[in-house]
Protein backbone atom coordinates (compact mmCIF):
# COMPACT_ATOMS: atom_id res chain seq x y z
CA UNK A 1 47.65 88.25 91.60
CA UNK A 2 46.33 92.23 99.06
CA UNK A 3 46.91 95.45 102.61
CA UNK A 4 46.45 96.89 105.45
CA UNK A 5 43.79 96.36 108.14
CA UNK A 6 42.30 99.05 110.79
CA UNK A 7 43.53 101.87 109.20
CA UNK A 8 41.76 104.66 108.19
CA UNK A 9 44.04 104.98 104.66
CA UNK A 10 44.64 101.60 103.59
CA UNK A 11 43.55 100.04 100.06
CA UNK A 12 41.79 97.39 98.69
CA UNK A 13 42.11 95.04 96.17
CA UNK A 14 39.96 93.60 94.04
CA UNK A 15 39.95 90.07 92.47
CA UNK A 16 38.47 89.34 89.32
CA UNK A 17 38.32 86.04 89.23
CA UNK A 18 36.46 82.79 89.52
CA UNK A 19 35.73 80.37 92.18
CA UNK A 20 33.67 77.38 92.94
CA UNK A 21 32.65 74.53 95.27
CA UNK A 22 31.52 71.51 94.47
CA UNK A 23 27.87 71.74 94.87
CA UNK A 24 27.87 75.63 94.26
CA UNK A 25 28.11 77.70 91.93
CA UNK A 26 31.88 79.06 91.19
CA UNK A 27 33.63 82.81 91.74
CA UNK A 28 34.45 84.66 89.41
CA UNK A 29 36.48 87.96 91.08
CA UNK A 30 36.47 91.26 92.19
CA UNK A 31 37.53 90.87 95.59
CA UNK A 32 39.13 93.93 96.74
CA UNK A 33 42.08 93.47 99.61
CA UNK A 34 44.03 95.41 101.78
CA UNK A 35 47.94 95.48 101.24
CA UNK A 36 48.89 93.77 104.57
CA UNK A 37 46.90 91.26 106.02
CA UNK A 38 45.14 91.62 108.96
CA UNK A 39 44.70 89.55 112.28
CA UNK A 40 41.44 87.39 111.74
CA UNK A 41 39.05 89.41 113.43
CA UNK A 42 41.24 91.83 116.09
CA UNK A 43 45.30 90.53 115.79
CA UNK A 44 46.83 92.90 114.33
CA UNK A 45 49.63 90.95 113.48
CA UNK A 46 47.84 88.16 111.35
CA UNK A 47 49.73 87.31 108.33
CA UNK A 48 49.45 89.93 105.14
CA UNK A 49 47.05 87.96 102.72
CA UNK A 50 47.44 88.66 98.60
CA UNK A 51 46.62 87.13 95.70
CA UNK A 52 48.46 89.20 93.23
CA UNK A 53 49.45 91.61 95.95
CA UNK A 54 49.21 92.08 99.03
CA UNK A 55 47.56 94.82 100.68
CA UNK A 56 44.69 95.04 103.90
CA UNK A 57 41.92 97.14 104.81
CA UNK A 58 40.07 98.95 107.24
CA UNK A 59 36.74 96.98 106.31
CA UNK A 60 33.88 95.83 108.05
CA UNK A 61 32.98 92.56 109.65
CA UNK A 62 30.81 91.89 106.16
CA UNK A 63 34.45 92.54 104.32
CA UNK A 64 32.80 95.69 102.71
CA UNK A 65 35.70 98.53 102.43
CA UNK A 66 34.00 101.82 101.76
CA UNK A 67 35.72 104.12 99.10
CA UNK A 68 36.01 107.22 101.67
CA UNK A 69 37.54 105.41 103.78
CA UNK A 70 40.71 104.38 101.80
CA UNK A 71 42.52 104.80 98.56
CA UNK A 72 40.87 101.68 97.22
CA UNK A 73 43.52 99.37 95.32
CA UNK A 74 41.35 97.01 93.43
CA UNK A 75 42.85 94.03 91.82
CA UNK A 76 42.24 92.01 88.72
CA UNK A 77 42.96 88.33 88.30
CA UNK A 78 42.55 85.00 89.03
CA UNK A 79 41.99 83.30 92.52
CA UNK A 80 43.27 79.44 92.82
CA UNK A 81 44.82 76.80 95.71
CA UNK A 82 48.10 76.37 95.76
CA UNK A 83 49.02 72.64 96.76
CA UNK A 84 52.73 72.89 97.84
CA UNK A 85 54.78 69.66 98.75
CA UNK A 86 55.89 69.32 102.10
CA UNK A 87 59.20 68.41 101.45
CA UNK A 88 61.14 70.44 99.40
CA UNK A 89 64.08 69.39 96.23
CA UNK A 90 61.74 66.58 95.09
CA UNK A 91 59.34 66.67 92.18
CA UNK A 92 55.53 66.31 92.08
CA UNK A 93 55.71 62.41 91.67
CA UNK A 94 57.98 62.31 94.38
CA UNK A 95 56.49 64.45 97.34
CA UNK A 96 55.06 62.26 99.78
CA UNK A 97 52.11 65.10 100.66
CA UNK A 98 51.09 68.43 99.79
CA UNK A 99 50.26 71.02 101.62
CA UNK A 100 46.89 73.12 100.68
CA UNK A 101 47.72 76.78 100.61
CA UNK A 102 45.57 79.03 99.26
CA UNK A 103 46.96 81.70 96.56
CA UNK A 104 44.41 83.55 95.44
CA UNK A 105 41.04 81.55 93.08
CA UNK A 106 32.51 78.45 93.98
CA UNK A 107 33.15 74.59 95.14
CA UNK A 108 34.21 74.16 98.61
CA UNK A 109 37.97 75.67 97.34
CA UNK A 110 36.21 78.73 96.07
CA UNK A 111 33.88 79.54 99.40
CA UNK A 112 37.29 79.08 101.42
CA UNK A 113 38.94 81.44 99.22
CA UNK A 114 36.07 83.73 99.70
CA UNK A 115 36.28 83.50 103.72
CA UNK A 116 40.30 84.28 103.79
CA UNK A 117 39.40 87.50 101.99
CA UNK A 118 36.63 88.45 104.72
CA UNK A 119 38.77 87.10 107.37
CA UNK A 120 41.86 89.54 105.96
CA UNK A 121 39.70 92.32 105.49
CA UNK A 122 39.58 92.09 101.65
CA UNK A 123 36.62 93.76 100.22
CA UNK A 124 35.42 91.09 98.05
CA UNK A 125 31.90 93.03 96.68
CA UNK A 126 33.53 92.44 93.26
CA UNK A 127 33.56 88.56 93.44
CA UNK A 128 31.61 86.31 91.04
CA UNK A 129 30.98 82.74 91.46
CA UNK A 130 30.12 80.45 89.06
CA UNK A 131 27.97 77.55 88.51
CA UNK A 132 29.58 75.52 86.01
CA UNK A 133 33.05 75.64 86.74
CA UNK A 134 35.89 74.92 89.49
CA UNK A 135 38.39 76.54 90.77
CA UNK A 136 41.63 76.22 89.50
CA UNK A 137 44.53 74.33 91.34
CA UNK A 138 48.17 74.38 90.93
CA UNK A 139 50.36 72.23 92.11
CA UNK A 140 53.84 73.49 92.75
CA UNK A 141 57.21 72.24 93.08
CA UNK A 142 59.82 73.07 95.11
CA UNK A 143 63.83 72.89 94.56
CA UNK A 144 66.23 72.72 97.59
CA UNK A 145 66.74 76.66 96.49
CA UNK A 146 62.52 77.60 97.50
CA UNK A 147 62.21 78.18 93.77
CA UNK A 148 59.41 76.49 92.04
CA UNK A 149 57.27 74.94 89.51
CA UNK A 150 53.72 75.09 88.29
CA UNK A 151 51.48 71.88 87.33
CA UNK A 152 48.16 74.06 86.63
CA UNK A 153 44.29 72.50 86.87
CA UNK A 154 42.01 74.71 84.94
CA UNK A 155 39.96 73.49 81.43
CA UNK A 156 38.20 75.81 82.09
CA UNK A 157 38.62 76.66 85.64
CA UNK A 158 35.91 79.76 86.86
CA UNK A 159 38.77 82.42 86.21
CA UNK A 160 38.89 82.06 82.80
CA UNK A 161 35.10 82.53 82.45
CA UNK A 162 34.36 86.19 83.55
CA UNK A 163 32.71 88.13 80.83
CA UNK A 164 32.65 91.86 80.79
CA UNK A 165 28.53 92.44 81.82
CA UNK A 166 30.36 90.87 85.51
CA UNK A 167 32.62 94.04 85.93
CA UNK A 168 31.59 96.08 88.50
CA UNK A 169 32.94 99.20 86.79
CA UNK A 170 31.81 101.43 89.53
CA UNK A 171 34.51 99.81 92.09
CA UNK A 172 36.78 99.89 89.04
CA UNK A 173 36.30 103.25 88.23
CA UNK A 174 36.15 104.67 92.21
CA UNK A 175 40.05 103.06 92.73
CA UNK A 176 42.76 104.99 93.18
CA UNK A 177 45.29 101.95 91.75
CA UNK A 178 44.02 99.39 89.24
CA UNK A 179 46.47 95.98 89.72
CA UNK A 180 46.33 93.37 86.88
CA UNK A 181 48.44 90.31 85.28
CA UNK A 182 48.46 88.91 82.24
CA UNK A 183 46.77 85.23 83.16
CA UNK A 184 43.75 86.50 82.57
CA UNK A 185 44.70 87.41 78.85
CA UNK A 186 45.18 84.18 77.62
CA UNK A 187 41.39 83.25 77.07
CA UNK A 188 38.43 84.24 75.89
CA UNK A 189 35.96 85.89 77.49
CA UNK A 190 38.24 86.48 80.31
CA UNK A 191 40.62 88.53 77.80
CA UNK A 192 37.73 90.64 76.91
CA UNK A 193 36.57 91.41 80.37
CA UNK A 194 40.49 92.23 81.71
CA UNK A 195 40.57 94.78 78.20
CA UNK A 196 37.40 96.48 79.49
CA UNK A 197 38.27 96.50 82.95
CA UNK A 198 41.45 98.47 82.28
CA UNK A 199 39.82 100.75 79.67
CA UNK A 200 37.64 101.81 81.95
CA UNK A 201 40.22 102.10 85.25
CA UNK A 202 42.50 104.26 82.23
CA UNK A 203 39.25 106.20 81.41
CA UNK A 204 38.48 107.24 84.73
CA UNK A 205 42.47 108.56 85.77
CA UNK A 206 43.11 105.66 87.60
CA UNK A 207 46.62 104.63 88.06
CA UNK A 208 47.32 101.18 86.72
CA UNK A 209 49.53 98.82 87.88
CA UNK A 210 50.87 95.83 85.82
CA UNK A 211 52.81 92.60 87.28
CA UNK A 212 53.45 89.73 83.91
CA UNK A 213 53.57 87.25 85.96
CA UNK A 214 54.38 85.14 83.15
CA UNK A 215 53.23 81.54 82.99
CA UNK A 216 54.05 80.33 80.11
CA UNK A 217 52.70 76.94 80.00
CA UNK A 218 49.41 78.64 80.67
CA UNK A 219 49.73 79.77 77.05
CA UNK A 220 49.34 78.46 73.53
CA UNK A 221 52.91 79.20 72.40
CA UNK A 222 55.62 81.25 73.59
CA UNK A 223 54.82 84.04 70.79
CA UNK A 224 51.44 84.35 71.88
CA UNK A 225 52.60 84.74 75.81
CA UNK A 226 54.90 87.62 73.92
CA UNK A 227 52.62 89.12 72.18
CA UNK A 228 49.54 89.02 74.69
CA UNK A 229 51.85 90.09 77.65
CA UNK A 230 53.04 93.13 75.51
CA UNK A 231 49.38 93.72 73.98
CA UNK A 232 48.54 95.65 76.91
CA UNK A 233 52.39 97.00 77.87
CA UNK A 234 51.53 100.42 76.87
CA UNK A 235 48.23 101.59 78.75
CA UNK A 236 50.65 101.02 82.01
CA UNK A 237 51.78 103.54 84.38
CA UNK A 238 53.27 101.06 86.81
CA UNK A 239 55.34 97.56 85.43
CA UNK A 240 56.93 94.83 87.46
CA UNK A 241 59.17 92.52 86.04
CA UNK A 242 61.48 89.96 86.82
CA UNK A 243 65.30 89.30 84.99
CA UNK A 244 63.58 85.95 83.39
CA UNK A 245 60.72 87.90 82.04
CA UNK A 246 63.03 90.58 80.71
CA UNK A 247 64.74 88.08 78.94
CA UNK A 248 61.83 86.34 77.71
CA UNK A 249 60.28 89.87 76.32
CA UNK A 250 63.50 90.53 74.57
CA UNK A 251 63.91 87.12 73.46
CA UNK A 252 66.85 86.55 75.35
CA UNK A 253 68.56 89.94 75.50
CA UNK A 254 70.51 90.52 78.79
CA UNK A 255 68.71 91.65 81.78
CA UNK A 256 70.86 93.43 83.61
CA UNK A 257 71.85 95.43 80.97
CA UNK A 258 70.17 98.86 81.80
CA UNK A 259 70.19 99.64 77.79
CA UNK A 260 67.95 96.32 76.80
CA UNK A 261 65.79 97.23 80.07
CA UNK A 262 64.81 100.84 78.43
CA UNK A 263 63.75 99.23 75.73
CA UNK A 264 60.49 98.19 77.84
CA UNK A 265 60.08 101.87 79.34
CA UNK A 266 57.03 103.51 76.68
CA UNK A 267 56.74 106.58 76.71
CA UNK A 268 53.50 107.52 79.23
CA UNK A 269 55.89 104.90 81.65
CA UNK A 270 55.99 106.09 85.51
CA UNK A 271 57.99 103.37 86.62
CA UNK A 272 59.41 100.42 86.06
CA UNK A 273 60.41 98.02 88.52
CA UNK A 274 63.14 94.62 88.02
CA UNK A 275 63.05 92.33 90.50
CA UNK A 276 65.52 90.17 91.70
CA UNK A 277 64.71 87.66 94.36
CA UNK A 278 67.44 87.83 97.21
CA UNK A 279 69.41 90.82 95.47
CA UNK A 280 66.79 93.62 95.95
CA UNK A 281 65.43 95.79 92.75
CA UNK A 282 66.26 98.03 90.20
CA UNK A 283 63.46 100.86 89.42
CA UNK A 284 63.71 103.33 86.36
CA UNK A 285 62.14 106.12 85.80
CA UNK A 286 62.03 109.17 83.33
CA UNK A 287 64.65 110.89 85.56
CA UNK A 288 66.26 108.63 87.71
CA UNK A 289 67.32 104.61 88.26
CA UNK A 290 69.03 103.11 90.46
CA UNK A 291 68.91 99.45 92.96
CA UNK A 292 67.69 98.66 96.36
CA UNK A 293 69.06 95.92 97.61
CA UNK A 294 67.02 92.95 99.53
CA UNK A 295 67.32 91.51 103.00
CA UNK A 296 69.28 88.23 103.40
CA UNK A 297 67.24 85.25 104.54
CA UNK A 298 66.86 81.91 104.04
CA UNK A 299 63.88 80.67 101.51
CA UNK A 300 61.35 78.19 102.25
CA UNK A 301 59.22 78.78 99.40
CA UNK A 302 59.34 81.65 96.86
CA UNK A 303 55.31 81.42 95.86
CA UNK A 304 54.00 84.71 96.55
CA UNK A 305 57.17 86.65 96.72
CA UNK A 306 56.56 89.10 93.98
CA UNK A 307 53.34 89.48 94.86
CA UNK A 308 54.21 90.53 98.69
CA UNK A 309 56.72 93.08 96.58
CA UNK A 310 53.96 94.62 94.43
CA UNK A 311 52.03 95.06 97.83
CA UNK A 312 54.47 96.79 99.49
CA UNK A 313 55.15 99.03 96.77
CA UNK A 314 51.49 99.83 96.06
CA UNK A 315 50.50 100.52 99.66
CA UNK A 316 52.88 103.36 99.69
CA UNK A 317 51.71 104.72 96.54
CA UNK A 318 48.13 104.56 97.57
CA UNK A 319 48.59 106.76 99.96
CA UNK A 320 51.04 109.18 98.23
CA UNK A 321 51.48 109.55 94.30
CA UNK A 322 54.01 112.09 95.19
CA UNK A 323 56.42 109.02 95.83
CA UNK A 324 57.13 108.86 92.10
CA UNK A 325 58.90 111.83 91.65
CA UNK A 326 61.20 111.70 94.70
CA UNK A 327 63.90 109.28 94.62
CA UNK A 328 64.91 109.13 97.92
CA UNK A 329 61.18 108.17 99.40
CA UNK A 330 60.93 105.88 96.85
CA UNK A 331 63.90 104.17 97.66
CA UNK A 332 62.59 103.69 101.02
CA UNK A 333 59.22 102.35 99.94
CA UNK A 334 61.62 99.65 98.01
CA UNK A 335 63.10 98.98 100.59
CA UNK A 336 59.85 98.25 102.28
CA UNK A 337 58.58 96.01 99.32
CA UNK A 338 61.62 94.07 99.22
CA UNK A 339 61.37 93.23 102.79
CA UNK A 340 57.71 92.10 101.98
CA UNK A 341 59.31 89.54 100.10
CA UNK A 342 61.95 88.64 101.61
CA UNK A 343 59.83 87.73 104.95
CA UNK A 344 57.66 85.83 102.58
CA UNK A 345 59.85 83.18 101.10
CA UNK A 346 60.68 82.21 104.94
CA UNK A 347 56.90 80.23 104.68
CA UNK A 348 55.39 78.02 102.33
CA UNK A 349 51.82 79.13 100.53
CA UNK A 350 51.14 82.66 98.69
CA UNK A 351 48.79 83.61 101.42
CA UNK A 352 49.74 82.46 104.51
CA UNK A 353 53.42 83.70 104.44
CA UNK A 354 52.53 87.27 103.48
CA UNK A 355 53.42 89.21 106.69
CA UNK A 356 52.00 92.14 108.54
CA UNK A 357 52.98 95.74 108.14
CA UNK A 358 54.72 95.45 112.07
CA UNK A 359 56.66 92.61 111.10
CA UNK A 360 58.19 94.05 107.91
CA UNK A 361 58.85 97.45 109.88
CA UNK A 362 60.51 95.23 112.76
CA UNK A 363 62.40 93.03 110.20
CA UNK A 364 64.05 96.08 108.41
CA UNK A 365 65.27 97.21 112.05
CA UNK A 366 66.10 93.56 113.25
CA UNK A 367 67.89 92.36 110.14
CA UNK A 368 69.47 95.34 108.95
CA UNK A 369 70.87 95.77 112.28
């Protein structure tokens, strides 16, 4: 399922998911991130770091983000290594390596995982580790194109384990934004944990934020991916989605038909947001809709895209709600997200392509010139 760091109004997200090393016990997390990453310790131009966004904060060197500090994003899902080939257009049995890239999942994986958070400024207070299980892998493929395909390691990996006594509802309840998938539905008592979690962020007037991210041979059958993925559709205030999950949803309905797309806007909706890789967005709203279109570049490696998109996006809402009722700052904040993804397809790995706030704000002057 990351922002900005060394700024005084920057949020954090906050993993919950699993983790663990080999002789340790595994995380299950909390972690909360900032939107963009930050430079190690002092660059300020170190890559932006997500795991379901992306987002950096002003933290501390113990990775600690206090809540007065910045409109605390706080993220729930699953952490896990992404092994990416390093040649792409060839399948799993034929890449000659992979490349370890970490995407966001305690064995020596999950204490790694752990240290890119500090390192990025992530606030991970939230993060659980856990004895008796590993971290989940997933190995990915990529076509010529950058777009890929998921070979997933996890019976049970440590993200599927987190029961609801691990919340930490306080940093739940203190967010501003509450960011979530659908992963962590799939399983029990993971599925329990993510319903309470949410509950409680909805309780408390938080704004919630919900990205699919649909996996569907992660689940049992594609009915139960339906069903679980639109289980939780309506507590939403915030939905990404991409054309293939719109299709999916509506059981092959078309997705660029604005008509089948209302269909998914319930009624206590904000916005909703349709990505589409290369060709920008379209966002709908009560009053208005419309598209952004993306910046042209050539992809590497698509993991983490929609992830760097949902940071973007998120970062400029936690710092102004205010965005959601004027179209023409929203558009801009688009246009902002989709340039978060665009720079992060140029790089292989979820993590290590995400870029820094500078180098999206230079790309949208550089390429759009």
């Amino acid at each position: 399922m990351a922002l900005h760091a060394a700024a005084s109004s920057v949020a954090a997200f906050a993993w919950n998911s699993r983790l663990r090393p080999t002789n340790s016990p595994s995380p299950r997390a909390f972690p909360t991130t900032p939107l963009f990453p930050s430079s190690s310790s002092s660059s300020s131009s170190a890559p932006l770091r997500t795991l379901t966004g992306c987002v950096r904060a002003a933290a501390g060197s113990n990775g600690v983000l206090a809540a007065a500090e910045s409109p605390l994003i706080v993220c729930f899902g699953e952490m896990l290594i992404d092994f990416v080939p390093t040649v792409s257009g060839l399948s799993l049995a034929e890449a000659p390596a992979f490349k370890k890239a970490p995407g966001v999942g305690e064995d020596e994986f999950g204490y790694m995982l752990a240290d890119i958070l500090k390192e990025n400024n992530v606030n991970n207070q939230g993060l659980r580790f856990d004895p008796a299980a590993r971290t989940a892998l997933a190995f990915v493929t990529l076509r010529s194109d950058g777009e890929r395909e998921f070979m997933f390691y996890r019976n049970p990996s440590a993200d599927m384990l987190l029961e609801v006594n691990e919340l930490d509802l306080d940093l739940i309840t203190k967010a501003k934004i509450f960011h979530y998938g659908s992963i962590s539905l799939i399983t029990e008592p993971c599925k329990s944990a993510h319903v309470a979690a949410a509950k409680a962020a909805k309780e408390a007037g938080v704004l919630l934020s919900y990205d699919p991210n649909l996996r569907l041979p992660l689940w049992p059958s594609a009915d139960s991916a339906r069903e679980g993925i639109l289980g939780i559709w309506e507590i939403a205030d915030i939905i990404k989605i991409s054309e293939e999950e719109i299709s999916f949803l509506t059981k092959g309905e078309d997705p660029y038909d604005d008509a089948v797309v209302r269909k998914l806007f319930h009624p206590n909706l904000k916005l909703l947001l349709v990505t589409e890789g290369p060709d920008g967005c379209r966002y709908y709203s009560k009053k208005f809709s419309g598209r952004v279109s993306g910046l042209k570049v050539t992809a590497v490696d698509t993991t983490g895209a929609g992830d760097a998109f949902v940071a973007g996006i998120l970062s400029g809402l936690a710092s102004d709600f205010s965005l959601l009722q004027d179209e023409g700052r929203l558009r801009e904040a688009l246009k902002f997200a989709n340039a978060c993804g665009a720079l992060t397809v140029m790089e292989r790995g979820a993590i290590p392509a995400l870029p820094t706030r500078q180098a999206v704000l230079d790309a949208l002057v550089n390429i759009i010139a």
